[in-house]
N, C-alpha and C. Protein backbone atom coordinates (compact mmCIF):
# COMPACT_ATOMS: atom_id res chain seq x y z
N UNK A 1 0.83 -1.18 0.00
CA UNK A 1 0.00 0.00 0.00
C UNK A 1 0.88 1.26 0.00
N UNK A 2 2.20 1.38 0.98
CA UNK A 2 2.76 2.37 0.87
C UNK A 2 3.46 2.49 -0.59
N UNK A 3 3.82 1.07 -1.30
CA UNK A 3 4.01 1.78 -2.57
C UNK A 3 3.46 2.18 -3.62
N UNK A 4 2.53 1.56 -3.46
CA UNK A 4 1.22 2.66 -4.59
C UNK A 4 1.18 4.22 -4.05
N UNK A 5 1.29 4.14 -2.94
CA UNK A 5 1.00 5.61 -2.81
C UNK A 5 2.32 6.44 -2.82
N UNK A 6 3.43 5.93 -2.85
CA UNK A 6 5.03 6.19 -3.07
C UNK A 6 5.00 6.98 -4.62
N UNK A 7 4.25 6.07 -5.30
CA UNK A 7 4.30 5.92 -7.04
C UNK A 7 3.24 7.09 -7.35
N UNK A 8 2.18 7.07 -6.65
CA UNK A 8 1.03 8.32 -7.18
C UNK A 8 1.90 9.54 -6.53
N UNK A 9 2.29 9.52 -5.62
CA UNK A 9 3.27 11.12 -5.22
C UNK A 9 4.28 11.18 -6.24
N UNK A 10 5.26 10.59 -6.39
CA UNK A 10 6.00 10.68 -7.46
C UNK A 10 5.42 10.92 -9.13
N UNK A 11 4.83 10.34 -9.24
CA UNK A 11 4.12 10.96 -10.62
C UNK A 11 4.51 11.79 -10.99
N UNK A 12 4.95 12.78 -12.38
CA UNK A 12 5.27 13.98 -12.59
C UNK A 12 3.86 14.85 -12.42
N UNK A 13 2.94 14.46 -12.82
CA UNK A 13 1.51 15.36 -12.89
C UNK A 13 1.27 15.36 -11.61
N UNK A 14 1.40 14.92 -10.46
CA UNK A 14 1.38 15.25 -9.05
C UNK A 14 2.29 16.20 -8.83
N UNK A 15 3.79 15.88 -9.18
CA UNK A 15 4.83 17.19 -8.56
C UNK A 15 4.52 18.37 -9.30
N UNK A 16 3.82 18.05 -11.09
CA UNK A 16 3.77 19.89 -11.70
C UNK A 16 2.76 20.31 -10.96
N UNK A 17 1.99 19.71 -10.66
CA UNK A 17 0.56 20.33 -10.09
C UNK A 17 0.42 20.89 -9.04
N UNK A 18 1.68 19.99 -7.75
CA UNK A 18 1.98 21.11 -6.74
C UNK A 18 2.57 22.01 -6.70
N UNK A 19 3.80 22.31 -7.78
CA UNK A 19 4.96 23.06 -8.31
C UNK A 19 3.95 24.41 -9.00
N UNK A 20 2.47 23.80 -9.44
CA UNK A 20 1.89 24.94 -10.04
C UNK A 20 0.79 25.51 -9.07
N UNK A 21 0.68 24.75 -8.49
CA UNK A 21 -0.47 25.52 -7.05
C UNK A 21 0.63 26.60 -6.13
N UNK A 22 1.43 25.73 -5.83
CA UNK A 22 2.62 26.97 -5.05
C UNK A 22 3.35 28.16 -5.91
N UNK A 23 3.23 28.01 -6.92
CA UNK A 23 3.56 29.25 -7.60
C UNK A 23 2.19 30.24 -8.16
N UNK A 24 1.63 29.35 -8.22
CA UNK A 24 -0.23 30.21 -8.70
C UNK A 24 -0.58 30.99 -7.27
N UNK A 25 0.03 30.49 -6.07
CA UNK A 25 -0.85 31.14 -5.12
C UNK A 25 0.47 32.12 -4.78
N UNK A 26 1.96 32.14 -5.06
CA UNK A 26 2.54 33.44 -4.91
C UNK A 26 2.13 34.72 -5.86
N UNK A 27 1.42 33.94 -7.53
CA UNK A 27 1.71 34.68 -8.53
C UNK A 27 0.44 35.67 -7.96
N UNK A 28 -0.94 35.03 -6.65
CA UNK A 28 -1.70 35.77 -6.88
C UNK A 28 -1.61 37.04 -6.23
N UNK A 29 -0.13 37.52 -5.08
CA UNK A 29 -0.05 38.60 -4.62
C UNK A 29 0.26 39.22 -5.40
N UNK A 30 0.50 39.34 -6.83
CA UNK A 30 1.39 39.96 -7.92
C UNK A 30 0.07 40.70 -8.65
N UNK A 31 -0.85 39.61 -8.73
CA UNK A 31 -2.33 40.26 -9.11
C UNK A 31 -3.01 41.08 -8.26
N UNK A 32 -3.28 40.62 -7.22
CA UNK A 32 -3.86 41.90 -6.06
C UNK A 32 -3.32 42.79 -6.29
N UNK A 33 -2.27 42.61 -6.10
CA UNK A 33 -1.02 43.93 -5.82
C UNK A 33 -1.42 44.89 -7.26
N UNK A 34 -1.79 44.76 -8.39
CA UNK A 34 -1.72 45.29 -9.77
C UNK A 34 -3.28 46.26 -9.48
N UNK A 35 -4.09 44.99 -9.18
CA UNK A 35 -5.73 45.39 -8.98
C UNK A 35 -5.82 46.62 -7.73
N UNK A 36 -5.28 46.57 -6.64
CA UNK A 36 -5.30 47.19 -5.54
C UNK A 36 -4.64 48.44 -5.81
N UNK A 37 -3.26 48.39 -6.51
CA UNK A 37 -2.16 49.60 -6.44
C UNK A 37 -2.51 50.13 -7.88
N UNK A 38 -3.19 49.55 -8.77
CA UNK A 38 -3.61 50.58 -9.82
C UNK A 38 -5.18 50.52 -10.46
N UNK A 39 -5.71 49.79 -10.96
CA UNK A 39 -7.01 49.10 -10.96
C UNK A 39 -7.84 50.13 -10.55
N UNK A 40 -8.05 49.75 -8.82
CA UNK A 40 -8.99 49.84 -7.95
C UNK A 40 -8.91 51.38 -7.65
N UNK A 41 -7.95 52.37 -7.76
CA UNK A 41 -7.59 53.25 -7.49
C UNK A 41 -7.92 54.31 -8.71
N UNK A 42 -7.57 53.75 -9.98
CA UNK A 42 -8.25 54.22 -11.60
C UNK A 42 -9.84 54.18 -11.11
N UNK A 43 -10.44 53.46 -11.03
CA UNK A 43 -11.89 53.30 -10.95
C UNK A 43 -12.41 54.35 -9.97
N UNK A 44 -11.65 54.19 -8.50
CA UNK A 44 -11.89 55.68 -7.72
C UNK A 44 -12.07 56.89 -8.42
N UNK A 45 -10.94 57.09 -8.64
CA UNK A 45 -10.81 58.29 -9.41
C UNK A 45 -11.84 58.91 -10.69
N UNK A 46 -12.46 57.61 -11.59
CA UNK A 46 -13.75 58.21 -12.57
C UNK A 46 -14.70 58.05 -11.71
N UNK A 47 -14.74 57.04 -10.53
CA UNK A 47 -16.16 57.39 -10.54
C UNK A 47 -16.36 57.68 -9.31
N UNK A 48 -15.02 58.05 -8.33
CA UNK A 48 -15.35 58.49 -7.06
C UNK A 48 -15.68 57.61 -5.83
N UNK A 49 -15.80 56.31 -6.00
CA UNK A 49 -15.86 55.31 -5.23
C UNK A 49 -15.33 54.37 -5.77
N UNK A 50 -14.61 53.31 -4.41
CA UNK A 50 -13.56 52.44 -4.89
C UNK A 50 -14.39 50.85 -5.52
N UNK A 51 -15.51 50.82 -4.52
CA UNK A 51 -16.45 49.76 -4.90
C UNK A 51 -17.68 49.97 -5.07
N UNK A 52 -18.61 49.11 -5.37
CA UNK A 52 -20.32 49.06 -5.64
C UNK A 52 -21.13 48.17 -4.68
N UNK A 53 -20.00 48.12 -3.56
CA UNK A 53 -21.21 46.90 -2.77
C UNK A 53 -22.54 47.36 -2.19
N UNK A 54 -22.51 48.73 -1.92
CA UNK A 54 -23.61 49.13 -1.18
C UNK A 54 -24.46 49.56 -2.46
N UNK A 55 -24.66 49.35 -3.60
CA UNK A 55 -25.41 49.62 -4.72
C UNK A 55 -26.38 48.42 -4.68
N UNK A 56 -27.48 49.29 -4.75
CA UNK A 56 -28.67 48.15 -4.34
C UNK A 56 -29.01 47.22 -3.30
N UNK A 57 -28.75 47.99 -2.20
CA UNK A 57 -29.06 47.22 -0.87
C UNK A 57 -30.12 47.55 -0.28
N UNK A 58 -31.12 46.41 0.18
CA UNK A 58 -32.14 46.88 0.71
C UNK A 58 -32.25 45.72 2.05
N UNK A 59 -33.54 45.92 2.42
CA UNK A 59 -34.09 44.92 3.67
C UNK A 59 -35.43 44.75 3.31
N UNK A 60 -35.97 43.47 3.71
CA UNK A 60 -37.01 43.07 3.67
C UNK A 60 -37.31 42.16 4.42
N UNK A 61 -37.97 42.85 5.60
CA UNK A 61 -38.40 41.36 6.65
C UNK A 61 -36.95 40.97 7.88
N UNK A 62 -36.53 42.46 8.05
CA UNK A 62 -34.95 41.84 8.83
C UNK A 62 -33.88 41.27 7.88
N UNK A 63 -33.93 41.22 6.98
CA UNK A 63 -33.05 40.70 5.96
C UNK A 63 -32.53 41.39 5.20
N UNK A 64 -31.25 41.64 4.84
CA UNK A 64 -30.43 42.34 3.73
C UNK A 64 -30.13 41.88 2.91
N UNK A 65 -30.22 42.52 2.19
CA UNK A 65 -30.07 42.16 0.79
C UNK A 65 -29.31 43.40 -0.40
N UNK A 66 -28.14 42.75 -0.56
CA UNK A 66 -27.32 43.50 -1.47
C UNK A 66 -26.77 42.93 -2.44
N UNK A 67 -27.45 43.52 -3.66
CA UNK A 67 -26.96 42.63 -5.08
C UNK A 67 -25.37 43.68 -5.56
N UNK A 68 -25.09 44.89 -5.20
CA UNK A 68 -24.09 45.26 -5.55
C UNK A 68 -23.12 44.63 -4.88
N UNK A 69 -23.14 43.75 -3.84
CA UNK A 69 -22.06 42.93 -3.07
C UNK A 69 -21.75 41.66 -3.93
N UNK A 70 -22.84 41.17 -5.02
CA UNK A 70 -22.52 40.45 -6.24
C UNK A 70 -22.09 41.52 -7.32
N UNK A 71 -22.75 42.18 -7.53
CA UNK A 71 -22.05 42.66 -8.78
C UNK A 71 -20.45 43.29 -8.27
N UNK A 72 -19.96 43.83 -7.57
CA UNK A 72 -18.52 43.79 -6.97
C UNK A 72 -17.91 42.28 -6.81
N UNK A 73 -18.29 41.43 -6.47
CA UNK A 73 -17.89 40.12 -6.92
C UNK A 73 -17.46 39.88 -7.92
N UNK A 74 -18.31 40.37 -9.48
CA UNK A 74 -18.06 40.11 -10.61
C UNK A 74 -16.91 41.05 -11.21
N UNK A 75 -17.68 42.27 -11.24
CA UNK A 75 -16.53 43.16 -11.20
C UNK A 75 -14.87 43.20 -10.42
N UNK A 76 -14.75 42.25 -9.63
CA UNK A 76 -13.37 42.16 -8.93
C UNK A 76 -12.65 41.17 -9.98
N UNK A 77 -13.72 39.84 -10.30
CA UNK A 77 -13.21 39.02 -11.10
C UNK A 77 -12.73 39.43 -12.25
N UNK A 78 -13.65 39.77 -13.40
CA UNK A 78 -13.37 40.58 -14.11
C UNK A 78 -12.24 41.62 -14.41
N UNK A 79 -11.92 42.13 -13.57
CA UNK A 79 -10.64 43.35 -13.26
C UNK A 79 -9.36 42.38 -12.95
N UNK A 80 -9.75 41.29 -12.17
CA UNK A 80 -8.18 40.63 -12.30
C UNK A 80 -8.20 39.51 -13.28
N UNK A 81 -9.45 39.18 -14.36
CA UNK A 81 -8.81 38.71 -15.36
C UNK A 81 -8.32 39.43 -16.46
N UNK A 82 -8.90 40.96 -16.35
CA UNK A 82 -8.20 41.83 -17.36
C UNK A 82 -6.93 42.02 -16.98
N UNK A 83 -6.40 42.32 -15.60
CA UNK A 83 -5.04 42.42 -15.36
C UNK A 83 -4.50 41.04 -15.65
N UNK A 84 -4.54 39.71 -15.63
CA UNK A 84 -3.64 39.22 -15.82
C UNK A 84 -3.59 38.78 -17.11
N UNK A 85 -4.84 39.09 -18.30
CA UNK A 85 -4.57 39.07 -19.48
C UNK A 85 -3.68 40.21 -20.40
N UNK A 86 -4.02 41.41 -19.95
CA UNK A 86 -3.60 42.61 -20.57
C UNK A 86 -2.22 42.94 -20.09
N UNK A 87 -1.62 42.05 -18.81
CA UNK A 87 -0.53 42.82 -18.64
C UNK A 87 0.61 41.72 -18.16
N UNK A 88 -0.23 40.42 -18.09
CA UNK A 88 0.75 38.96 -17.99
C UNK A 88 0.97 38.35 -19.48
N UNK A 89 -0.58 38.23 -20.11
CA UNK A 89 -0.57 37.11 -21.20
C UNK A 89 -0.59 37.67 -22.44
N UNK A 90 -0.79 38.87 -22.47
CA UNK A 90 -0.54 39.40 -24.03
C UNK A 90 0.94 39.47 -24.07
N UNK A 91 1.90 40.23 -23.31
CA UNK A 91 3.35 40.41 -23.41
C UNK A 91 3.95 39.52 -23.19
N UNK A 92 3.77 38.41 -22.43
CA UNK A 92 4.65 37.13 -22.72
C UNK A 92 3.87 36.43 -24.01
N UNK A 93 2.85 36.16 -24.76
CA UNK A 93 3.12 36.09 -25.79
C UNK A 93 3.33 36.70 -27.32
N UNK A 94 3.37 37.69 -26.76
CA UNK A 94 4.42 38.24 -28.04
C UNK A 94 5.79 38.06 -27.67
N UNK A 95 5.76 38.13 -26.34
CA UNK A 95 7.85 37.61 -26.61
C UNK A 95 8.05 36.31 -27.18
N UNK A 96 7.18 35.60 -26.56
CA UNK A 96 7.31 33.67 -27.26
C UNK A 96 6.84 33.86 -28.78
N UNK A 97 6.22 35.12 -29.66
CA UNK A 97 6.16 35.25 -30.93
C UNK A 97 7.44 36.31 -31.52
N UNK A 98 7.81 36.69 -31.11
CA UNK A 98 8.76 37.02 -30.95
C UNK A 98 10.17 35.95 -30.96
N UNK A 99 10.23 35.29 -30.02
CA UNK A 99 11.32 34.35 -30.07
C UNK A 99 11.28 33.20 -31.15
N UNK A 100 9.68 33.03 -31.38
CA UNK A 100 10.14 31.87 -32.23
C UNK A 100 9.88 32.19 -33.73
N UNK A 101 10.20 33.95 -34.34
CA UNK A 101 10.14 34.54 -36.04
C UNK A 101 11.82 34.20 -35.87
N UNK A 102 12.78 33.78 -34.41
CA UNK A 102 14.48 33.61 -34.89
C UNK A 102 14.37 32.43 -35.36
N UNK A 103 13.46 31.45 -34.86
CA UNK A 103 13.53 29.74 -35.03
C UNK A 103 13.46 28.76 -36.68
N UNK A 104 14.01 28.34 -37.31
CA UNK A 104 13.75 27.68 -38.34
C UNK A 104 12.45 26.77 -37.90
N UNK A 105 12.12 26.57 -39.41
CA UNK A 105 10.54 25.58 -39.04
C UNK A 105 11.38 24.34 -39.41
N UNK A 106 10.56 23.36 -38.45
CA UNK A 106 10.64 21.74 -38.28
C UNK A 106 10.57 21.67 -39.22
N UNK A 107 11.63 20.46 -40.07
CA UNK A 107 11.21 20.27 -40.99
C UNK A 107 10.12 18.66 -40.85
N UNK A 108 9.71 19.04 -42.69
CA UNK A 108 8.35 17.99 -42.80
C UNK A 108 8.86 17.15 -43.11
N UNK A 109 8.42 15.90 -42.69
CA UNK A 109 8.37 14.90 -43.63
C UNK A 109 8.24 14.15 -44.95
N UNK A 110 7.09 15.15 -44.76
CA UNK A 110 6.23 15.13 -46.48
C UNK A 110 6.94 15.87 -47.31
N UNK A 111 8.19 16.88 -47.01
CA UNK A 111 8.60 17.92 -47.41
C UNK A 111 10.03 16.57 -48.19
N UNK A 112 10.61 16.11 -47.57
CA UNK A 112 11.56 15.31 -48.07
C UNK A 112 11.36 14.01 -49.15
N UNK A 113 12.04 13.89 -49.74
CA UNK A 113 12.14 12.97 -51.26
C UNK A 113 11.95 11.62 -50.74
N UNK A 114 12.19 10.22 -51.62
CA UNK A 114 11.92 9.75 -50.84
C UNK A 114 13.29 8.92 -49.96
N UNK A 115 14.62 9.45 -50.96
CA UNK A 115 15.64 8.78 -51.03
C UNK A 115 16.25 9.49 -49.51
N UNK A 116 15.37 10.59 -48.89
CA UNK A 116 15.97 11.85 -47.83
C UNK A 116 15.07 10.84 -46.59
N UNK A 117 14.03 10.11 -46.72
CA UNK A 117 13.13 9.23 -45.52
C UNK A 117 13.73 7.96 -45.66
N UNK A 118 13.93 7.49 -46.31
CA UNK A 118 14.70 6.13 -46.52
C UNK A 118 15.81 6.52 -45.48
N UNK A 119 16.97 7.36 -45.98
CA UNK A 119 17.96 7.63 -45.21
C UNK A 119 18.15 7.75 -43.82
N UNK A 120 16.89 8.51 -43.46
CA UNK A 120 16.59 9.00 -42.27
C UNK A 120 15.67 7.44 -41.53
N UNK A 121 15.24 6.87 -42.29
CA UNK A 121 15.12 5.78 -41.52
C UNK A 121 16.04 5.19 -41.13
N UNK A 122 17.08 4.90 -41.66
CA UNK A 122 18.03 3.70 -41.64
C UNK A 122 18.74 4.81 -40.41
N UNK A 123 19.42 5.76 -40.63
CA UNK A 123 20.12 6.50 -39.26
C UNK A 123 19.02 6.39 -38.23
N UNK A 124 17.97 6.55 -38.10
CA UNK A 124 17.50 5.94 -36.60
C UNK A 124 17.38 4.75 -36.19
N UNK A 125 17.31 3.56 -37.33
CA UNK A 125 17.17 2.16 -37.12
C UNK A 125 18.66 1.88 -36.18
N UNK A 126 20.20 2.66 -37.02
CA UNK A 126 21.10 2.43 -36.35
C UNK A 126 21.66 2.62 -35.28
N UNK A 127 20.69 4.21 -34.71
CA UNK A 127 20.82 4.82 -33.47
C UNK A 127 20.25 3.82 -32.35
N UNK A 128 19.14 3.09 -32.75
CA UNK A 128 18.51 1.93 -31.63
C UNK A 128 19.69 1.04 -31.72
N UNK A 129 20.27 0.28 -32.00
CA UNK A 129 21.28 -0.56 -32.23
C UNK A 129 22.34 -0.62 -31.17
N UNK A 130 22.61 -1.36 -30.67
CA UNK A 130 23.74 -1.52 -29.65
C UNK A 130 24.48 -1.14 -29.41
């Protein structure tokens, strides 16, 4: 039993997955930090308040009820998927488009004769070889 469970920890898709939860949950002070220190502070400024939770709050029956405490929900989401699209994922990929207009293209297969696949067979048949 302990080695099945030796073998599921070891797994690589177990270690990226913790390797990517512990870095997803540092990367998310990097997002607050963007939303809070510029974001949230832009939005003050047009419209004079930092949030909308008290927009549309009422009572009925002893009960409160505030739908701007959802729509600030949405709106928070929203604002940090624009920050981490507009200012994580557009510029790293244009650098990775960017890096790879230096790269030659793979070549094809289909692109070579047939005397160029023949060849290329036989050099990998010999590379398996003893």
């Amino acid at each position: 039993m302990l080695k099945g469970f030796k073998e599921f920890i070891m797994r690589g898709n177990v270690i990226d997955l913790a390797v990517a939860f512990v870095i997803g949950a540092a990367f998310v002070k990097i997002v607050e930090s963007i939303v809070a220190g510029l974001i949230t502070p832009l939005i003050a400024a047009i419209f004079g308040k930092p949030d909308i939770s008290d927009v549309w709050a009422f009572t009925l029956n002893n009960s409160e009820f505030r739908i701007g405490l959802i729509l600030q929900a949405i709106f928070n989401f929203l604002t940090v998927a624009a920050a981490v699209y507009f200012l994580i994922v557009v510029p790293l990929n244009k650098l990775a488009e960017r890096r790879k207009r230096g790269e030659e293209p793979a070549p094809d297969d289909e692109a070579l004769t047939t005397d160029q696949q023949l060849l290329t067979e036989i050099r990998d048949s010999l590379r398996l070889r003893p």
